[in-house]
N, C-alpha and C. Protein backbone atom coordinates (compact mmCIF):
# COMPACT_ATOMS: atom_id res chain seq x y z
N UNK A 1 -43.70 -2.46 42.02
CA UNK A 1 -42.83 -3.03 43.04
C UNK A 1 -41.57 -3.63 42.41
N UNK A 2 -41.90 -4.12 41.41
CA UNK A 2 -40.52 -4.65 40.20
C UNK A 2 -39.29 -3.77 40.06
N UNK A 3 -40.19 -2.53 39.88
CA UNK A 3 -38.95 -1.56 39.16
C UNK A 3 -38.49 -0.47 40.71
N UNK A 4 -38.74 -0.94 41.91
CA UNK A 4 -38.47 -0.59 43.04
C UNK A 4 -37.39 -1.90 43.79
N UNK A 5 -37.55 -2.91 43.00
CA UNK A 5 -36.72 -4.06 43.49
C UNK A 5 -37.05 -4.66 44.91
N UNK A 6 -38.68 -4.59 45.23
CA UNK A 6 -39.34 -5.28 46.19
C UNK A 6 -40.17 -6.21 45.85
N UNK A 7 -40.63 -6.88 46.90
CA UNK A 7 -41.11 -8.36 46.90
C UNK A 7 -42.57 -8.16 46.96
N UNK A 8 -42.68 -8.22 45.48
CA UNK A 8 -44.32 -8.41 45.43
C UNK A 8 -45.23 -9.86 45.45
N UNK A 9 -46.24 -9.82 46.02
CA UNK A 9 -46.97 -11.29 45.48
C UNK A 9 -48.41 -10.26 45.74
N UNK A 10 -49.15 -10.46 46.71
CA UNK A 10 -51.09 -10.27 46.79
C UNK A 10 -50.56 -8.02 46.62
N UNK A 11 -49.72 -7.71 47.21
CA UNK A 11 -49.30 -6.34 47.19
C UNK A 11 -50.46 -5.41 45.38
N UNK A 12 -51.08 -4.57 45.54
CA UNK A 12 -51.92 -4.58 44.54
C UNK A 12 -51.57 -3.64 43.83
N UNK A 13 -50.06 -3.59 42.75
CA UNK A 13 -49.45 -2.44 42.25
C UNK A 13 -49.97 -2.61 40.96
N UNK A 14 -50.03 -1.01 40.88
CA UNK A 14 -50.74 -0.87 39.08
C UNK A 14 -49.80 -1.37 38.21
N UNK A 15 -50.50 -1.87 37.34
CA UNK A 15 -49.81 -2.18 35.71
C UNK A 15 -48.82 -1.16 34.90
N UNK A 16 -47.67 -1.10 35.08
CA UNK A 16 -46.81 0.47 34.29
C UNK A 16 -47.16 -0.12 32.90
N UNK A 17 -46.70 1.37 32.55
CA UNK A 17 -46.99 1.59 30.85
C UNK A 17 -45.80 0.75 30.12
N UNK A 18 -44.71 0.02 30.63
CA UNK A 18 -44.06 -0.55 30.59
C UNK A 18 -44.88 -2.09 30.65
N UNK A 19 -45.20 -2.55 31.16
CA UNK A 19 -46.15 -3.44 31.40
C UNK A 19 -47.59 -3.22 30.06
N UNK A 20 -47.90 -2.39 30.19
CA UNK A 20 -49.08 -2.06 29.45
C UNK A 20 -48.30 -2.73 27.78
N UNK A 21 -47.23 -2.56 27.43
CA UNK A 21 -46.32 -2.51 26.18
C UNK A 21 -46.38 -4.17 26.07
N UNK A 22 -46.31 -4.90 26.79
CA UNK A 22 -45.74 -5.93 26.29
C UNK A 22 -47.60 -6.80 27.19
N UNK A 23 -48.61 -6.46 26.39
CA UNK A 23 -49.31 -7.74 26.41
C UNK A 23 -49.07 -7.78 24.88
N UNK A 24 -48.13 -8.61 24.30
CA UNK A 24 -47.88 -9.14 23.01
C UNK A 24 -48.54 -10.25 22.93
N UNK A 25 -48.70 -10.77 23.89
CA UNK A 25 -49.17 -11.97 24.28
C UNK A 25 -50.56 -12.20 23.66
N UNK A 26 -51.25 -11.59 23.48
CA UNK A 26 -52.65 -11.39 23.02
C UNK A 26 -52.74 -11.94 21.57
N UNK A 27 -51.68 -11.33 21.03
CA UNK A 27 -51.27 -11.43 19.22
C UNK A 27 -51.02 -13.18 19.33
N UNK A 28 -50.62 -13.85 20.53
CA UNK A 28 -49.88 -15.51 20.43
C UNK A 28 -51.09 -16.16 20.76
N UNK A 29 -51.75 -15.52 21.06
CA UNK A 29 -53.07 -16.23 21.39
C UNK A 29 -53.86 -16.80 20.22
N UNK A 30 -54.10 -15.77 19.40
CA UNK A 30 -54.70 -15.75 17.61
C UNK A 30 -54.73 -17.20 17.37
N UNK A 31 -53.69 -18.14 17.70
CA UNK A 31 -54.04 -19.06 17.18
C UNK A 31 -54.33 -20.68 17.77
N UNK A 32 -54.92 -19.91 19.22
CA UNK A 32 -55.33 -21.28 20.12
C UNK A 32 -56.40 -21.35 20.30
N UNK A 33 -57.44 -22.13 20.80
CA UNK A 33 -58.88 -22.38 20.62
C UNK A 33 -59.42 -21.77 21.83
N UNK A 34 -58.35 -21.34 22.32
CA UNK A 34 -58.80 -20.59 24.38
C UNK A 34 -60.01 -19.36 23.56
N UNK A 35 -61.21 -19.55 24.74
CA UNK A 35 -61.66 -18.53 24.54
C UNK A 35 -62.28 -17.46 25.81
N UNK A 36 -61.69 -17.79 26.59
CA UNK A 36 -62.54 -17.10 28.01
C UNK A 36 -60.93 -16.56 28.78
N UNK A 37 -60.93 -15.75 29.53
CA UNK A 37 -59.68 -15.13 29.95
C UNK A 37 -60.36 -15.52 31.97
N UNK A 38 -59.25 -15.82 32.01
CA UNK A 38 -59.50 -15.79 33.92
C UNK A 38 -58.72 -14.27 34.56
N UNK A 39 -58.25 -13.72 35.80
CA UNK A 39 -57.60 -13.63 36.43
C UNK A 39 -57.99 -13.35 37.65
N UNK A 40 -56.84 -12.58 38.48
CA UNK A 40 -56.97 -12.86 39.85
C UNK A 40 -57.62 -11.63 40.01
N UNK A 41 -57.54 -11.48 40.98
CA UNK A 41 -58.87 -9.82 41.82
C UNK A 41 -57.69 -8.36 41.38
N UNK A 42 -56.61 -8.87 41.43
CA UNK A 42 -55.33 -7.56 41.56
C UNK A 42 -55.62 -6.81 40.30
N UNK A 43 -56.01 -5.57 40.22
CA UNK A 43 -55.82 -4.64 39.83
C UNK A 43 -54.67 -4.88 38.20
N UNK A 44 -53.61 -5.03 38.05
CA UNK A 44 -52.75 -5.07 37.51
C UNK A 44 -53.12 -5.95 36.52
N UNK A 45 -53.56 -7.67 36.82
CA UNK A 45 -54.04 -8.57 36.28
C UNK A 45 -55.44 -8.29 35.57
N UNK A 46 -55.97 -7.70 36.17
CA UNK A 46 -57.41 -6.87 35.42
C UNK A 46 -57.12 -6.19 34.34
N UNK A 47 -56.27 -5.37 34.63
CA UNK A 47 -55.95 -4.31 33.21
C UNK A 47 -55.26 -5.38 32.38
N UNK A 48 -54.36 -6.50 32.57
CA UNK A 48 -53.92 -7.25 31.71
C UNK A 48 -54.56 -7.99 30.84
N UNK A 49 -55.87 -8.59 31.47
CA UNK A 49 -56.65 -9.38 30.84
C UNK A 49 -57.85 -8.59 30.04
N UNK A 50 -57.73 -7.59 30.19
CA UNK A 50 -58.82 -6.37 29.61
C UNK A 50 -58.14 -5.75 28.61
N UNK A 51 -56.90 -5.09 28.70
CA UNK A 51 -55.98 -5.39 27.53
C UNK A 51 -55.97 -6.01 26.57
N UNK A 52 -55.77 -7.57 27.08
CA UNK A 52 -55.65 -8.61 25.99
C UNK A 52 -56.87 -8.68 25.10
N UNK A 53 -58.04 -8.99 26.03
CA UNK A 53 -59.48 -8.82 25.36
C UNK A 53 -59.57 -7.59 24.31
N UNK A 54 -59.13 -6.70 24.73
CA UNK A 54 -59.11 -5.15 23.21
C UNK A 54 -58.33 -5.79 22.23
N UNK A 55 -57.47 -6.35 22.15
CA UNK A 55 -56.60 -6.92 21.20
C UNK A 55 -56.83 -7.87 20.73
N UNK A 56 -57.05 -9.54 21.50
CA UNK A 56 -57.58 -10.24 20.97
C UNK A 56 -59.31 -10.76 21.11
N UNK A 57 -59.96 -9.87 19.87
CA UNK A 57 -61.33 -9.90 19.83
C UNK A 57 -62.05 -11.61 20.11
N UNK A 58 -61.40 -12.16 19.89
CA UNK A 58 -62.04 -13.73 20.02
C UNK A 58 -61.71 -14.41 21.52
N UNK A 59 -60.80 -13.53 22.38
CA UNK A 59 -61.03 -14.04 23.97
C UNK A 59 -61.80 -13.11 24.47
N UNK A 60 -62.41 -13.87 25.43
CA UNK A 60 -63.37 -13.11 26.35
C UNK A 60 -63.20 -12.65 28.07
N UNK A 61 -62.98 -11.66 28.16
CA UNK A 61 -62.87 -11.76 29.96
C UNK A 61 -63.96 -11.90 30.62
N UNK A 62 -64.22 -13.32 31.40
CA UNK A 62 -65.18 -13.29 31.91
C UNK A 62 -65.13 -12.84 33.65
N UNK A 63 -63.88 -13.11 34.32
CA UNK A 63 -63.89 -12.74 35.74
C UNK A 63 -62.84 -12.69 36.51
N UNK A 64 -62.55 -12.51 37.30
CA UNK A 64 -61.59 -12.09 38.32
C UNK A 64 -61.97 -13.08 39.54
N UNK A 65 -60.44 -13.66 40.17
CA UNK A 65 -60.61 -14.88 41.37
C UNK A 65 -59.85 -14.66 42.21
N UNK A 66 -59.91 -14.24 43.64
CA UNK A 66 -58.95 -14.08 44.89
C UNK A 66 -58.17 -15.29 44.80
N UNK A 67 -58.76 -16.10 44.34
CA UNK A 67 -57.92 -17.56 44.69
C UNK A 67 -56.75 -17.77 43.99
N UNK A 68 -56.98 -17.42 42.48
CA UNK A 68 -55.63 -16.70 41.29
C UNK A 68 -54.51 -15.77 41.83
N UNK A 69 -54.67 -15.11 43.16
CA UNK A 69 -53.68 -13.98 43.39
C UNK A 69 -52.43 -15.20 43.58
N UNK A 70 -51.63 -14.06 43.37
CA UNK A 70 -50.16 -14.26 43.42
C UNK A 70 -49.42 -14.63 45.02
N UNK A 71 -48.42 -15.48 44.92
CA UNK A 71 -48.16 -16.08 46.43
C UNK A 71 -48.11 -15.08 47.33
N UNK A 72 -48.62 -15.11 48.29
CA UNK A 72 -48.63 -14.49 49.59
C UNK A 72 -47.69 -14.20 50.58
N UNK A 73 -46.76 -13.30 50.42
CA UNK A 73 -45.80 -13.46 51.25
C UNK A 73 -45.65 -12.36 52.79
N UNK A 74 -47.24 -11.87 52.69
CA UNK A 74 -47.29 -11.55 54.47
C UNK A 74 -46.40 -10.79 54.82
N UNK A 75 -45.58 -10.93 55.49
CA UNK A 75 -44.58 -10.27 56.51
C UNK A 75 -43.34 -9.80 55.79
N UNK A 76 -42.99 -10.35 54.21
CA UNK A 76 -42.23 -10.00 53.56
C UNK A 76 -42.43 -8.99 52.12
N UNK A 77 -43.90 -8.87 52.20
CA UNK A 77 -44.53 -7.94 50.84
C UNK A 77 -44.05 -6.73 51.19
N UNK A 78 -43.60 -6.37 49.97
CA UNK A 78 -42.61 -4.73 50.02
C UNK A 78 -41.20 -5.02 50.55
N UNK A 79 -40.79 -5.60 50.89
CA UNK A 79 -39.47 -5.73 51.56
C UNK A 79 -38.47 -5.96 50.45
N UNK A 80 -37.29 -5.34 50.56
CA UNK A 80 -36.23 -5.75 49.68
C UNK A 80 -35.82 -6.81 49.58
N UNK A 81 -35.50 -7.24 47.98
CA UNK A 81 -35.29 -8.53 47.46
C UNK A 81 -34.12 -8.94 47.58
N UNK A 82 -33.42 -8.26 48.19
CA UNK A 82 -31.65 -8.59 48.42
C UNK A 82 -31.74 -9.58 49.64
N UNK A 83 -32.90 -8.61 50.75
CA UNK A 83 -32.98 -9.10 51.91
C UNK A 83 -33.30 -10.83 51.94
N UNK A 84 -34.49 -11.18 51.13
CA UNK A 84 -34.61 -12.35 50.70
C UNK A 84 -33.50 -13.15 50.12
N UNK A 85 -32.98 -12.78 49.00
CA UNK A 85 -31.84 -13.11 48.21
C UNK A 85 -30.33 -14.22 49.85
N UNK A 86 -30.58 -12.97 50.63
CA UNK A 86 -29.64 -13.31 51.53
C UNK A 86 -29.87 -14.27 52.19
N UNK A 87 -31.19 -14.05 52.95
CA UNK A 87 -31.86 -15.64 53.28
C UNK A 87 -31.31 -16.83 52.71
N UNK A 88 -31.68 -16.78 51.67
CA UNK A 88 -31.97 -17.93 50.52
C UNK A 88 -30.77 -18.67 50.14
N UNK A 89 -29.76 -17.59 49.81
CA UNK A 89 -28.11 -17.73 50.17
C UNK A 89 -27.78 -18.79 51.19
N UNK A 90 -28.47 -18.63 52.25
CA UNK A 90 -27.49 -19.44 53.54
C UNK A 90 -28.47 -20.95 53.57
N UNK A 91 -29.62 -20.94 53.17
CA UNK A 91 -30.72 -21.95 53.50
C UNK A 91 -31.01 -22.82 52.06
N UNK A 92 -30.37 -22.46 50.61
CA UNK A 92 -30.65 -23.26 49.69
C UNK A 92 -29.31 -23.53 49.24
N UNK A 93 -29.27 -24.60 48.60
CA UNK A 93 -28.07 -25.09 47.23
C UNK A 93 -27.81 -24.52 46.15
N UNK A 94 -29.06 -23.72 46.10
CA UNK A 94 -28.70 -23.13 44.72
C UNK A 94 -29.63 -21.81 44.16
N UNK A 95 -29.54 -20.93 44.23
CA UNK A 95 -30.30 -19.53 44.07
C UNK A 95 -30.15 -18.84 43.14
N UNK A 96 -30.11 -19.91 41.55
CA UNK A 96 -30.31 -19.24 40.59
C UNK A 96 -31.94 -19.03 40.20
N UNK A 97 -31.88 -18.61 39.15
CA UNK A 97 -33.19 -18.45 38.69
C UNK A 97 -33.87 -19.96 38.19
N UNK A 98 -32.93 -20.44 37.53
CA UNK A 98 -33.55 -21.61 36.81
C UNK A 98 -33.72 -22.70 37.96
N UNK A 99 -33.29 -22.64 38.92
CA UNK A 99 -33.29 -23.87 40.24
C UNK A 99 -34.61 -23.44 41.02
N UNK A 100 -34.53 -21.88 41.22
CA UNK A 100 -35.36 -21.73 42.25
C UNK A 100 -36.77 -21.95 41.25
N UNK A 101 -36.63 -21.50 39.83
CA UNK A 101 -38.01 -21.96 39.29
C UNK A 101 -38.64 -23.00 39.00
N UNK A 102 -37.51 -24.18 38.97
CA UNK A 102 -38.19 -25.78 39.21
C UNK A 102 -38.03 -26.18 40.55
N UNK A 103 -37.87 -25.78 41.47
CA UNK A 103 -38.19 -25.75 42.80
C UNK A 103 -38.86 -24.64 43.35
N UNK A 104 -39.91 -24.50 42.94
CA UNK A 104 -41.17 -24.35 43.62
C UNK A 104 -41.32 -24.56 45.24
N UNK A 105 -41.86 -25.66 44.81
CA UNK A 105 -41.80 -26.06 46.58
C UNK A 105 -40.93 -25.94 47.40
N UNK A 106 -39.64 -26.27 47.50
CA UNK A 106 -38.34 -26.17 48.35
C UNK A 106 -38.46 -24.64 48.60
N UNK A 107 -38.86 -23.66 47.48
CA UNK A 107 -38.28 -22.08 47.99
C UNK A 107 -39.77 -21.79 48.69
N UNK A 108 -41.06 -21.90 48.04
CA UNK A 108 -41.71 -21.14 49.06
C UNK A 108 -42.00 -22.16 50.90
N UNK A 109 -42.07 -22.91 50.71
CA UNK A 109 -41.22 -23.95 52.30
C UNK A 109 -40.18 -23.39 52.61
N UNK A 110 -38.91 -22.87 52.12
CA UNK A 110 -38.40 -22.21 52.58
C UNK A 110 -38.42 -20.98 53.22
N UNK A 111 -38.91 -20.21 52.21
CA UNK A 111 -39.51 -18.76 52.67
C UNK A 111 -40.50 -18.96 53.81
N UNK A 112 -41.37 -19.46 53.83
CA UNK A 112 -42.21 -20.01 54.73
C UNK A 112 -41.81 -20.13 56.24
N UNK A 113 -40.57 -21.28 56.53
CA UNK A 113 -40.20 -21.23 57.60
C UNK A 113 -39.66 -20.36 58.02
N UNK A 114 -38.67 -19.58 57.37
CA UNK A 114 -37.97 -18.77 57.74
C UNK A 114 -38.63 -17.24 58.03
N UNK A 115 -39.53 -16.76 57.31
CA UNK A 115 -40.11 -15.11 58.02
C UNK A 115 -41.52 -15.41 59.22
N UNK A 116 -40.87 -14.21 59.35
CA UNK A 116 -41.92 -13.98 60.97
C UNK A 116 -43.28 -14.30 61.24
N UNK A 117 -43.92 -13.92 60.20
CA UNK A 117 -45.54 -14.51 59.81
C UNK A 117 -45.71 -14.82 58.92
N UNK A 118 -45.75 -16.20 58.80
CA UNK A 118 -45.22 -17.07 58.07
C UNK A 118 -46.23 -17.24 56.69
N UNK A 119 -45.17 -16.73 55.56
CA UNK A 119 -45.38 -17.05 54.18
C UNK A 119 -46.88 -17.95 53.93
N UNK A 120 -47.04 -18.06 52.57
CA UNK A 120 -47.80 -19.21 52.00
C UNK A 120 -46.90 -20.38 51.52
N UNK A 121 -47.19 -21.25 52.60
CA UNK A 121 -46.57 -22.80 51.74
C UNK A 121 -46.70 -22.97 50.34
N UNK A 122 -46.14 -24.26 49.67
CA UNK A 122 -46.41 -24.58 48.70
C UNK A 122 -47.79 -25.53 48.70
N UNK A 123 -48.17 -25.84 49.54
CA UNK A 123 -49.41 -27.08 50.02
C UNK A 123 -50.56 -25.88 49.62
N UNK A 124 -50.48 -24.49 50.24
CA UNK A 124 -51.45 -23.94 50.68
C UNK A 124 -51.77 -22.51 49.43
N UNK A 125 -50.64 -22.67 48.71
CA UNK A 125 -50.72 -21.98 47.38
C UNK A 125 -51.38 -22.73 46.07
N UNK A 126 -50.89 -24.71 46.19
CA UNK A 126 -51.65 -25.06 45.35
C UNK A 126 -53.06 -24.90 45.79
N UNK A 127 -53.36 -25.31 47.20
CA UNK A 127 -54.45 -25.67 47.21
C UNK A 127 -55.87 -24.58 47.11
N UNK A 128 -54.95 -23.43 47.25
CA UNK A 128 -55.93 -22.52 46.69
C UNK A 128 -56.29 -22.05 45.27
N UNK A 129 -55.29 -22.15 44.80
CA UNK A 129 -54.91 -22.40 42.80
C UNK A 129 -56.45 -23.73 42.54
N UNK A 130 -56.00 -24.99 43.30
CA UNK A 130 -56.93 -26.21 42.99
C UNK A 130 -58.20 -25.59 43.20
N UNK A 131 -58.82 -24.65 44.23
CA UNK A 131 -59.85 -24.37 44.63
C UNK A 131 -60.62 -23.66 43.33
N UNK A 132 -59.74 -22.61 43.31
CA UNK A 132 -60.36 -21.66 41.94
C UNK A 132 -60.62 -22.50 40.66
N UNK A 133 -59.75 -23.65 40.40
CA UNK A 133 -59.63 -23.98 39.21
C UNK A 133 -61.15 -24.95 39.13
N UNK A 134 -61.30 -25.68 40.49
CA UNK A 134 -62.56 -26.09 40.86
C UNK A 134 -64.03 -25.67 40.40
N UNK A 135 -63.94 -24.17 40.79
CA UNK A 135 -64.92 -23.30 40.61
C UNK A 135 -64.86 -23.13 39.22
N UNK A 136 -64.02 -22.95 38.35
CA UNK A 136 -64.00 -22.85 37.65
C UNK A 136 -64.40 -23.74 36.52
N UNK A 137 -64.28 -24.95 36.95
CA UNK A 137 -64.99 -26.28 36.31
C UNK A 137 -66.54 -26.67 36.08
N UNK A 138 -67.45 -25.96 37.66
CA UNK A 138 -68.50 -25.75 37.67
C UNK A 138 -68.89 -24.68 36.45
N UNK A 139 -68.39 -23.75 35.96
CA UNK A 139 -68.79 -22.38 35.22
C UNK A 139 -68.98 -23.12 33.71
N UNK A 140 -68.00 -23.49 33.41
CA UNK A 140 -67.69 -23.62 31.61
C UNK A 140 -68.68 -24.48 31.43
């Protein structure tokens, strides 16, 4: 959906071989004490963390969590990112990258109010993030 320039979040697009190239990430791992790999149910995130596990022999994948998926954007998944972009234009201060990424909350509240069936808040994205991480406390 990236390299189509649409709005992905729960949308369940395979991992490109482009993608496949850069879990480098695995190699940065080597030297942290993490040893269990999480991710979300998506397809993409599976092959990522299964990936990493071939590479770095000392993490382990233990499971996959709906609650981990990526924000939910409903009525706007697949839709062009310009289209958003334009939104965002008339309803924020500032629509760079680095603003909209420490504002979190302000953009998906934004997004939120503004499409038809309405987005995942920021309330309702942590609180499903908190949920998994929950479950996840019970496990280890």
């Amino acid at each position: 959906m990236n390299k189509l320039n649409r709005i992905q979040g729960v949308i369940d697009s395979p991992l490109t071989k482009y993608g496949e190239k850069y879990v480098v990430v695995a190699k940065a791992l080597e030297e942290t004490s993490m040893q269990n790999i999480y991710s979300s149910d998506s397809l993409r995130t599976v092959k990522t963390a299964k990936l990493i596990e071939n590479t770095n022999k000392k993490l382990h994948y233990i499971s996959d969590y709906e609650q981990f998926r990526e924000w939910n954007f409903r009525d706007l998944e697949g839709s062009k990112i310009n289209a958003l972009t334009k939104l965002l234009e008339t309803k924020m201060q500032d629509t760079s990258f680095s603003y909209l990424n420490s504002h979190l909350d302000v953009l998906a509240d934004t997004i939120a109010q503004e499409s038809t069936v309405k987005t995942e808040t920021y309330r309702e994205i942590s609180d499903r993030l908190l949920k998994g991480l929950n479950t996840l406390k019970y496990l280890i």
